[in-house]
C-alpha atoms as a PDB file:
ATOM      1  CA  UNK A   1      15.476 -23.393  12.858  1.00  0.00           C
ATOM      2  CA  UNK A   2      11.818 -25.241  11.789  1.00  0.00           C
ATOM      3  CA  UNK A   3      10.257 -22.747   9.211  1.00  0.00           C
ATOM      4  CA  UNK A   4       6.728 -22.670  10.517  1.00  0.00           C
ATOM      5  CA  UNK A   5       4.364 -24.334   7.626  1.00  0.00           C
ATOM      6  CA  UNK A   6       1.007 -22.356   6.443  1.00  0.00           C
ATOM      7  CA  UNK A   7      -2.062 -24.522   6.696  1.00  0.00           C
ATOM      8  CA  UNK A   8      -5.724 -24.047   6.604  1.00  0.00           C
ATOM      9  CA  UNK A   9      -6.139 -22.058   9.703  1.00  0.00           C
ATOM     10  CA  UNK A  10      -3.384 -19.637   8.183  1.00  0.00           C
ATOM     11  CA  UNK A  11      -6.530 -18.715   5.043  1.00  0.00           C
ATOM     12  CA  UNK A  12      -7.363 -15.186   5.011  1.00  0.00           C
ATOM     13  CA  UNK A  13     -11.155 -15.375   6.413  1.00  0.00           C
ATOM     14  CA  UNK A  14     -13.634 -14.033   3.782  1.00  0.00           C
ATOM     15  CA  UNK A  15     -10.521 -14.448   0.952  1.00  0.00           C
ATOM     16  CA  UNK A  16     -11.587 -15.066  -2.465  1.00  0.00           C
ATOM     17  CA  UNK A  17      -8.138 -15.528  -3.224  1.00  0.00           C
ATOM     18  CA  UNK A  18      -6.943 -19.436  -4.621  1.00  0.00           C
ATOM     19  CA  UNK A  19      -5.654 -21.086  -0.777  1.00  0.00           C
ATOM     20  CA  UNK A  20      -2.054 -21.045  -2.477  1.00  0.00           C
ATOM     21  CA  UNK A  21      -2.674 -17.514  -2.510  1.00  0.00           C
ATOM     22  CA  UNK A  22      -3.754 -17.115   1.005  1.00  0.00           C
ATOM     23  CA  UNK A  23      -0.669 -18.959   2.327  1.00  0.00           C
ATOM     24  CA  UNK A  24       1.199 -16.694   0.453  1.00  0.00           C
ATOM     25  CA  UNK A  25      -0.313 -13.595   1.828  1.00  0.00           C
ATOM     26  CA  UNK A  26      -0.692 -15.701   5.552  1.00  0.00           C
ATOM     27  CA  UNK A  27       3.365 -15.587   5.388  1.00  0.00           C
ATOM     28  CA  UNK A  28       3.857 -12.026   4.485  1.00  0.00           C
ATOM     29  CA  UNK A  29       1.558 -11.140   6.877  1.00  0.00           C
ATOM     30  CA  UNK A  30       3.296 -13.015   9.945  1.00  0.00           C
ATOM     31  CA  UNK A  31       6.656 -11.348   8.668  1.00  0.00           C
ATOM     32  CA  UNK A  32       5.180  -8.037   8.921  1.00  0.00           C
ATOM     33  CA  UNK A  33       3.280  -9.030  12.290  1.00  0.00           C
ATOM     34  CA  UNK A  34       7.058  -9.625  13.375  1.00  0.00           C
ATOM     35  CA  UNK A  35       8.955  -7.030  12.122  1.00  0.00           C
ATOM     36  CA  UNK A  36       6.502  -4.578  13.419  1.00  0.00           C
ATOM     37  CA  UNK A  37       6.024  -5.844  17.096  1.00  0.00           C
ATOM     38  CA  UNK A  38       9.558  -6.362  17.438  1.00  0.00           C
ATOM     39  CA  UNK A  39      10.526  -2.335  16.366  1.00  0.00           C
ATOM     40  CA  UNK A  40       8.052  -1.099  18.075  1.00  0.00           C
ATOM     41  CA  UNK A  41       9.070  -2.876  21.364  1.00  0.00           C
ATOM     42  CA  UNK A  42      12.633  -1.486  20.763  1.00  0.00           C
ATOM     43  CA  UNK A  43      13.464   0.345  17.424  1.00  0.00           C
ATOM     44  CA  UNK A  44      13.885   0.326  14.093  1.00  0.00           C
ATOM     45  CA  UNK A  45      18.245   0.281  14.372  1.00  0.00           C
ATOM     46  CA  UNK A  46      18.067  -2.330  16.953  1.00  0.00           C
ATOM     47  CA  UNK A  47      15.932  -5.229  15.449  1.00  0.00           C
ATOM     48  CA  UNK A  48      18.224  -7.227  12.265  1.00  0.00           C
ATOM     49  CA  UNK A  49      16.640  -9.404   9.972  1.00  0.00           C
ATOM     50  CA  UNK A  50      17.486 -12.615  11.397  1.00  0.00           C
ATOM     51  CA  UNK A  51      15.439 -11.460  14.716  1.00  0.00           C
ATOM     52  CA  UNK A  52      12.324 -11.043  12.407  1.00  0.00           C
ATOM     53  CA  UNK A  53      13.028 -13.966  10.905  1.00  0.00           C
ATOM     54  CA  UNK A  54      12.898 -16.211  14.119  1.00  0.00           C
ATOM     55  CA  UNK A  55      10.073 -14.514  15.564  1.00  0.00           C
ATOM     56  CA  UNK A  56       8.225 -15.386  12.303  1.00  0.00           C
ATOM     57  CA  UNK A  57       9.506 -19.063  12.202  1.00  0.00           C
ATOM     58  CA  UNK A  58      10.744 -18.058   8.656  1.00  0.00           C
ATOM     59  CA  UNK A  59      14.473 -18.538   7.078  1.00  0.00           C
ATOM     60  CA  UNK A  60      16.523 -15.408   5.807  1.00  0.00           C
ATOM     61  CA  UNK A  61      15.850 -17.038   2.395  1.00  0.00           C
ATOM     62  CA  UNK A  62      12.379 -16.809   2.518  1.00  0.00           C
ATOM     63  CA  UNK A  63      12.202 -13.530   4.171  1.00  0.00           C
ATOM     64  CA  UNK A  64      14.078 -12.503   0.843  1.00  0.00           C
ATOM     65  CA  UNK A  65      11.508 -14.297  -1.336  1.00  0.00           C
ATOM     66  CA  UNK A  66       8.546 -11.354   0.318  1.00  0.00           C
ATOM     67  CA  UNK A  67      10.417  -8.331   1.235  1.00  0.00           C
ATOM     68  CA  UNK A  68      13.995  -6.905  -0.200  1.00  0.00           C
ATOM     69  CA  UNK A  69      15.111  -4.985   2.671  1.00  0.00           C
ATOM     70  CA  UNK A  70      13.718  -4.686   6.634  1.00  0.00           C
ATOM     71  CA  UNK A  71      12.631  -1.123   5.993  1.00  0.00           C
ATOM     72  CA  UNK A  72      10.213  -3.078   3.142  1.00  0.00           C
ATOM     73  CA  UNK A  73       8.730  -5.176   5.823  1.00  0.00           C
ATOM     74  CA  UNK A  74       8.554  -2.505   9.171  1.00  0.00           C
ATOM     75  CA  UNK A  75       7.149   0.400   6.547  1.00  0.00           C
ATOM     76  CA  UNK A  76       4.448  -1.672   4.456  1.00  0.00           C
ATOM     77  CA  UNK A  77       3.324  -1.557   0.916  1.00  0.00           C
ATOM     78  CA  UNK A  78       4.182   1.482   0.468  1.00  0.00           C
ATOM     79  CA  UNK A  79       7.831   0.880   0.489  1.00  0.00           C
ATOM     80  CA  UNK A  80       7.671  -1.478  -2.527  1.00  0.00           C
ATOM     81  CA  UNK A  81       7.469  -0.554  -5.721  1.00  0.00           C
ATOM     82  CA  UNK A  82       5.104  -1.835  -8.526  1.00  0.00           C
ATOM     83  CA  UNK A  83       5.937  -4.668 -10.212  1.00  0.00           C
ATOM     84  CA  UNK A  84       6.556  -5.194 -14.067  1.00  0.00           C
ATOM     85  CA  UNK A  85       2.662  -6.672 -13.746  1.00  0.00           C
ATOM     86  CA  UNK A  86       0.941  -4.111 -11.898  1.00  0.00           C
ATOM     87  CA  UNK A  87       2.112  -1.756 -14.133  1.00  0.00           C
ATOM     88  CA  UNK A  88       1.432  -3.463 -17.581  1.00  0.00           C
ATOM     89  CA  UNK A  89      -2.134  -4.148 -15.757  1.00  0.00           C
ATOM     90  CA  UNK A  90      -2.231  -0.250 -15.603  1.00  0.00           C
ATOM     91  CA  UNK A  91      -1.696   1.158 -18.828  1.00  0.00           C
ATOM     92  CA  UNK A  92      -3.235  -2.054 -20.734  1.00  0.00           C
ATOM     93  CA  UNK A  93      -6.673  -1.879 -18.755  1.00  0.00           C
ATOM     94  CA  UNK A  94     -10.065  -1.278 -20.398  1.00  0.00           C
ATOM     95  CA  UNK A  95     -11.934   1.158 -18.145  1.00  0.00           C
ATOM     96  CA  UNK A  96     -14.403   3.356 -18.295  1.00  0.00           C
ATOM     97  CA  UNK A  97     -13.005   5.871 -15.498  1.00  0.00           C
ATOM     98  CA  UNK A  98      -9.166   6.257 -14.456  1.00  0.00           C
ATOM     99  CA  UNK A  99     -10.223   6.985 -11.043  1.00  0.00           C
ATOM    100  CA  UNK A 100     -11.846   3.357 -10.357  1.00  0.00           C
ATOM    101  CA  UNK A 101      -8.546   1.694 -12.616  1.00  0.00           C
ATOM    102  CA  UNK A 102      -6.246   3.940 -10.116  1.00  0.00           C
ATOM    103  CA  UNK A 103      -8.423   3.101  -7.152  1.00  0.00           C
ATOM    104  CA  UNK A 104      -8.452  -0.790  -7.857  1.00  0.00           C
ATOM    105  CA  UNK A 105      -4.625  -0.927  -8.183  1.00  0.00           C
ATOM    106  CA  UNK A 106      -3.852   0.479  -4.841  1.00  0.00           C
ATOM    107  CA  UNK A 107      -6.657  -1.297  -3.595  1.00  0.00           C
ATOM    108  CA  UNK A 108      -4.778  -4.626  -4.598  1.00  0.00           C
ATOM    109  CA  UNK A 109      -1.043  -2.972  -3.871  1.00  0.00           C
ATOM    110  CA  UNK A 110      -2.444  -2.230   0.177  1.00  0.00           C
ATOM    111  CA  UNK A 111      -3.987  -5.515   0.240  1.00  0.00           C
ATOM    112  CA  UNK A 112      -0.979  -7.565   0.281  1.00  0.00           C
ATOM    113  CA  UNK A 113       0.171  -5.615   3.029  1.00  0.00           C
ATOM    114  CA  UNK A 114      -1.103  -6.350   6.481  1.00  0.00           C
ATOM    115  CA  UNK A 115      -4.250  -4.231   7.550  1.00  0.00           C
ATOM    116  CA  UNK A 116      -5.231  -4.784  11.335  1.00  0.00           C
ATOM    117  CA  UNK A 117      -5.673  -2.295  13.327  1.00  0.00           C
ATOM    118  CA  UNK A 118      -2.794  -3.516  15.461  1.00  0.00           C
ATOM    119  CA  UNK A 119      -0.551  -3.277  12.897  1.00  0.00           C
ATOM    120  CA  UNK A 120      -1.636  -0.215  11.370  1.00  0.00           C
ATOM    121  CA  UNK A 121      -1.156   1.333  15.012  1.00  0.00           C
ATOM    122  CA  UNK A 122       2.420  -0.105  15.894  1.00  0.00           C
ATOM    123  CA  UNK A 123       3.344   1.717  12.561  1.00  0.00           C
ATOM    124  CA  UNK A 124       1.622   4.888  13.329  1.00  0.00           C
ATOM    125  CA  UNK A 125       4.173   4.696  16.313  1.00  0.00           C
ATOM    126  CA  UNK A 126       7.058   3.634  14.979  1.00  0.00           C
ATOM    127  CA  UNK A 127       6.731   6.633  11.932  1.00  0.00           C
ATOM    128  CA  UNK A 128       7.125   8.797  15.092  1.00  0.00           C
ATOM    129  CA  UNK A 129      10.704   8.079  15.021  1.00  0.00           C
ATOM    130  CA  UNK A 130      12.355  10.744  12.829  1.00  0.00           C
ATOM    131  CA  UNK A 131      14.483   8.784  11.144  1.00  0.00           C
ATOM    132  CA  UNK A 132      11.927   6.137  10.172  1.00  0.00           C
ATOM    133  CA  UNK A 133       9.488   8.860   9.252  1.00  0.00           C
ATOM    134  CA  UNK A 134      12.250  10.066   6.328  1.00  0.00           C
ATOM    135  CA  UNK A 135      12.797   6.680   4.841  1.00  0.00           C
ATOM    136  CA  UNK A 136       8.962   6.655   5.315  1.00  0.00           C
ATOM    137  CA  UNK A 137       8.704   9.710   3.057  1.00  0.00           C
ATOM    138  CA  UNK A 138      11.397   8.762   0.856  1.00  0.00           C
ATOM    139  CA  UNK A 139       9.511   5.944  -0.175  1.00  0.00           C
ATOM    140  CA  UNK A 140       6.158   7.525  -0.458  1.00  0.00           C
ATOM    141  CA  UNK A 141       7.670  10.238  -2.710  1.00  0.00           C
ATOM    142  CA  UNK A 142       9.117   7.739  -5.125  1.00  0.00           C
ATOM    143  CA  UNK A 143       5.805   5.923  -5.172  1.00  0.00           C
ATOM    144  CA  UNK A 144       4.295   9.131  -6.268  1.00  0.00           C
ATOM    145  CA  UNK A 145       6.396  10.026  -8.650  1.00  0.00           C
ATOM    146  CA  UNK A 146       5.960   5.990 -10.193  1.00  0.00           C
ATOM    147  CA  UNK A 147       2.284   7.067 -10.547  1.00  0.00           C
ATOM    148  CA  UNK A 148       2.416  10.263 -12.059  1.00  0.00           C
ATOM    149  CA  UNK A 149       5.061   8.885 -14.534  1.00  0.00           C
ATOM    150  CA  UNK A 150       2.511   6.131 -15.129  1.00  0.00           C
ATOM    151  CA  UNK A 151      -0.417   8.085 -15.220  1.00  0.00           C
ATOM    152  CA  UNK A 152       1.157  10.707 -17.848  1.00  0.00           C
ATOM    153  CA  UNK A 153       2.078   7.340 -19.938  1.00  0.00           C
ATOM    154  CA  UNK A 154      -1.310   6.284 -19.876  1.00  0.00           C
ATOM    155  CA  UNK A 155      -2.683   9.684 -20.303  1.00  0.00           C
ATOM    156  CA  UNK A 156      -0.789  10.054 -23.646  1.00  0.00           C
ATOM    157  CA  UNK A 157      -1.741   6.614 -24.968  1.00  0.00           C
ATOM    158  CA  UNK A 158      -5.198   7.086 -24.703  1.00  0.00           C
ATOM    159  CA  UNK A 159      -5.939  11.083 -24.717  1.00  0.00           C
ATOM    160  CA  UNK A 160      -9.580  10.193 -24.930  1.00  0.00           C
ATOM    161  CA  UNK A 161      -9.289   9.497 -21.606  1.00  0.00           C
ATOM    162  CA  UNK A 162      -8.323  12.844 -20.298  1.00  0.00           C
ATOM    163  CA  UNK A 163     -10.844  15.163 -18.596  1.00  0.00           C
ATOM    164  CA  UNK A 164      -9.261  18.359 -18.794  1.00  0.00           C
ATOM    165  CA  UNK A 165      -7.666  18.090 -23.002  1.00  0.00           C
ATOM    166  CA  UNK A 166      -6.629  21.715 -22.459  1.00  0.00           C
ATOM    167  CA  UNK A 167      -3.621  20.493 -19.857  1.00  0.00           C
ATOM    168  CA  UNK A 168      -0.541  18.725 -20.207  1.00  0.00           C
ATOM    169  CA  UNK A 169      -0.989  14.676 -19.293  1.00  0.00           C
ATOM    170  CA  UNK A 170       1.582  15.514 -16.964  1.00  0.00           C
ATOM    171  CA  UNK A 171      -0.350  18.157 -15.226  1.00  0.00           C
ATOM    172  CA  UNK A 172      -3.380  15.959 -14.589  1.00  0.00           C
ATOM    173  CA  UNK A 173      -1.591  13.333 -13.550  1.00  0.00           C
ATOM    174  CA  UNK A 174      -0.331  15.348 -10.904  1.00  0.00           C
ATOM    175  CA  UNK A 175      -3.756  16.727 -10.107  1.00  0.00           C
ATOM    176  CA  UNK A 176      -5.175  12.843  -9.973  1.00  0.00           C
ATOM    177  CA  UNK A 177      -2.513  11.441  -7.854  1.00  0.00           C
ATOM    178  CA  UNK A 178      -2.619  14.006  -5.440  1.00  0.00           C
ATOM    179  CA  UNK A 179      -6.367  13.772  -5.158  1.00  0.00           C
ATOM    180  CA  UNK A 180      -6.158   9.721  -5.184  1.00  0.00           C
ATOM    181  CA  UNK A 181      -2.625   9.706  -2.719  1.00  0.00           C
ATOM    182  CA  UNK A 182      -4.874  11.858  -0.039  1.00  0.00           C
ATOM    183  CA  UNK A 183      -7.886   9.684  -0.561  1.00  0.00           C
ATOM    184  CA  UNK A 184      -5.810   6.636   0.366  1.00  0.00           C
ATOM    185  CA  UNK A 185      -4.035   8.817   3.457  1.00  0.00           C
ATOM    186  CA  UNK A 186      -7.525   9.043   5.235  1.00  0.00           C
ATOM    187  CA  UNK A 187      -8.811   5.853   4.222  1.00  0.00           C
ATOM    188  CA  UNK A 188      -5.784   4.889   6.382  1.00  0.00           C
ATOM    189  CA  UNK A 189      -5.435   7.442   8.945  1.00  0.00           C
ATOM    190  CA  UNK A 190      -8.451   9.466   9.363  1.00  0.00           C
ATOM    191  CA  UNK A 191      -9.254   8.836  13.352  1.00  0.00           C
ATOM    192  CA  UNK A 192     -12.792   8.002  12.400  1.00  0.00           C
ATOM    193  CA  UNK A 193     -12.457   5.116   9.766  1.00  0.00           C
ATOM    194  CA  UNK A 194     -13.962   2.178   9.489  1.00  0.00           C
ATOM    195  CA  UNK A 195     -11.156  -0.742   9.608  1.00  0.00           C
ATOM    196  CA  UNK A 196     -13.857  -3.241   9.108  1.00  0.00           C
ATOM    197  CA  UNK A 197     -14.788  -2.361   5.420  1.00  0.00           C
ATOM    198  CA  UNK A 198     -12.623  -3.226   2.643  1.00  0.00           C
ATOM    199  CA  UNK A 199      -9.637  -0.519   1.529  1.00  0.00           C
ATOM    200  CA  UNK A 200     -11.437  -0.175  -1.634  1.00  0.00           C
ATOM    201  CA  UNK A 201     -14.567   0.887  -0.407  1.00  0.00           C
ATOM    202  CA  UNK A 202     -12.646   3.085   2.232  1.00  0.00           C
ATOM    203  CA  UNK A 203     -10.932   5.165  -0.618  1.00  0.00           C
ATOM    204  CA  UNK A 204     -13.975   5.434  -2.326  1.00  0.00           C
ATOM    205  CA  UNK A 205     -15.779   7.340   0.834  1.00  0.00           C
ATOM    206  CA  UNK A 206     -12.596   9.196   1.452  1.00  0.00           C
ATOM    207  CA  UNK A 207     -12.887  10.392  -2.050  1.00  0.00           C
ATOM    208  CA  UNK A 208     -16.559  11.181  -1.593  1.00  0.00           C
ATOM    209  CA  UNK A 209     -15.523  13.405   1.559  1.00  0.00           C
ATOM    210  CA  UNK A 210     -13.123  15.495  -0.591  1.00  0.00           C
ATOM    211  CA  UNK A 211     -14.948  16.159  -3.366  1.00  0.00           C
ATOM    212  CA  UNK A 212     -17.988  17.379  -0.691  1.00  0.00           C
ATOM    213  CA  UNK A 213     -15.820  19.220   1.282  1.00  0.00           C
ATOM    214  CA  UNK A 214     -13.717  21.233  -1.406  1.00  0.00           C
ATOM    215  CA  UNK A 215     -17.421  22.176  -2.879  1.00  0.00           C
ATOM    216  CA  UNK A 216     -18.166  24.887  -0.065  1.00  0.00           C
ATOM    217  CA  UNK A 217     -14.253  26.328  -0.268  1.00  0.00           C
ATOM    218  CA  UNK A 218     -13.482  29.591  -1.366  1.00  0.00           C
ATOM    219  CA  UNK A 219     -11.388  32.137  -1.259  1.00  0.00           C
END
């Protein structure tokens, strides 16, 4: 099989990324373009690896070079973990609020995953399936626990940072990335979002809606 070359027309429009970059990010994204058309026209069991790879005019080698396993590439970022980088990044960052730090790292972690609308619905379909929708979860609850353990880390390196001194690290970071995990959930999900504006910007409106919201609750 001819592996399919990136060129110019493959750039990410609007990209500020380097063009190597964008060719990078223009072959992950016709993997996951792949992988998700072809399980949601049959299913998740069905489709192997080597039919994702010739529908993306990719070898099994370079599949392996973007995505470890299929469920990495049908699932989305959210399946992979952080890397060695991303985390250094994280606790090694000057900022002045832990939000906008947290905010900016999933911001960058989403963006290398594919965000059309297409996409974004063939997935909302194919988590219908029960059994994708606990490897689904699986993932998304070791993700979480990778942020509160990093979080906590960070938290105790620089207690200055902490808005509530009186709790544990570990406490708040369970308090922040449950806040920032359900901020990201409707800048994904909620039926009235705005796919056109950058994920960044979405999290920081879905944030905004929270915080207004959980004002008026009592009980």
């Amino acid at each position: 099989m001819q592996e399919v070359n990136d060129n110019e027309e493959d750039s990410l429009p609007g990209s500020d990324l380097g063009l190597r970059e964008q060719k990078r990010l223009a072959t992950k994204h016709r993997i996951e373009d792949a992988a998700t058309r072809l399980v949601d026209e049959s299913s998740f069991d069905k489709v192997t690896i080597e039919e994702i790879c010739e529908a993306a005019g990719i070898s099994r080698r370079t599949f392996f070079n973007y995505f470890s396993t299929k469920e990495s590439a049908v699932i989305g970022a959210s399946s992979e973990p952080l890397t060695e980088k991303q985390r250094n990044d994280f606790l090694n960052a000057d900022a002045s609020s832990l939000l906008e730090l947290m905010v900016e790292q999933i911001k960058q972690h989403l963006e290398s995953s594919h965000q059309s609308p297409e996409i974004h619905e063939r997935r909302q379909r194919i988590f219908a399936d029960p059994d994708v929708a606990v490897r689904a979860m699986v993932f998304r609850k070791e993700r979480l626990r990778e942020t509160m353990e990093l979080i906590t880390q960070r938290l105790r390196e620089h207690p200055e940072e902490q808005r509530a001194p009186e709790l544990d690290p570990g406490t708040e970071a369970m308090l922040l990335s449950g806040f920032i995990r359900e901020a990201t959930w409707m800048a994904m999900s909620r039926p009235d979002r705005d796919c056109t504006l950058p994920m960044g910007d979405r999290i920081y409106r879905a944030m905004e809606l929270i915080k207004n919201y959980t004002k008026g609750l009592e009980w």
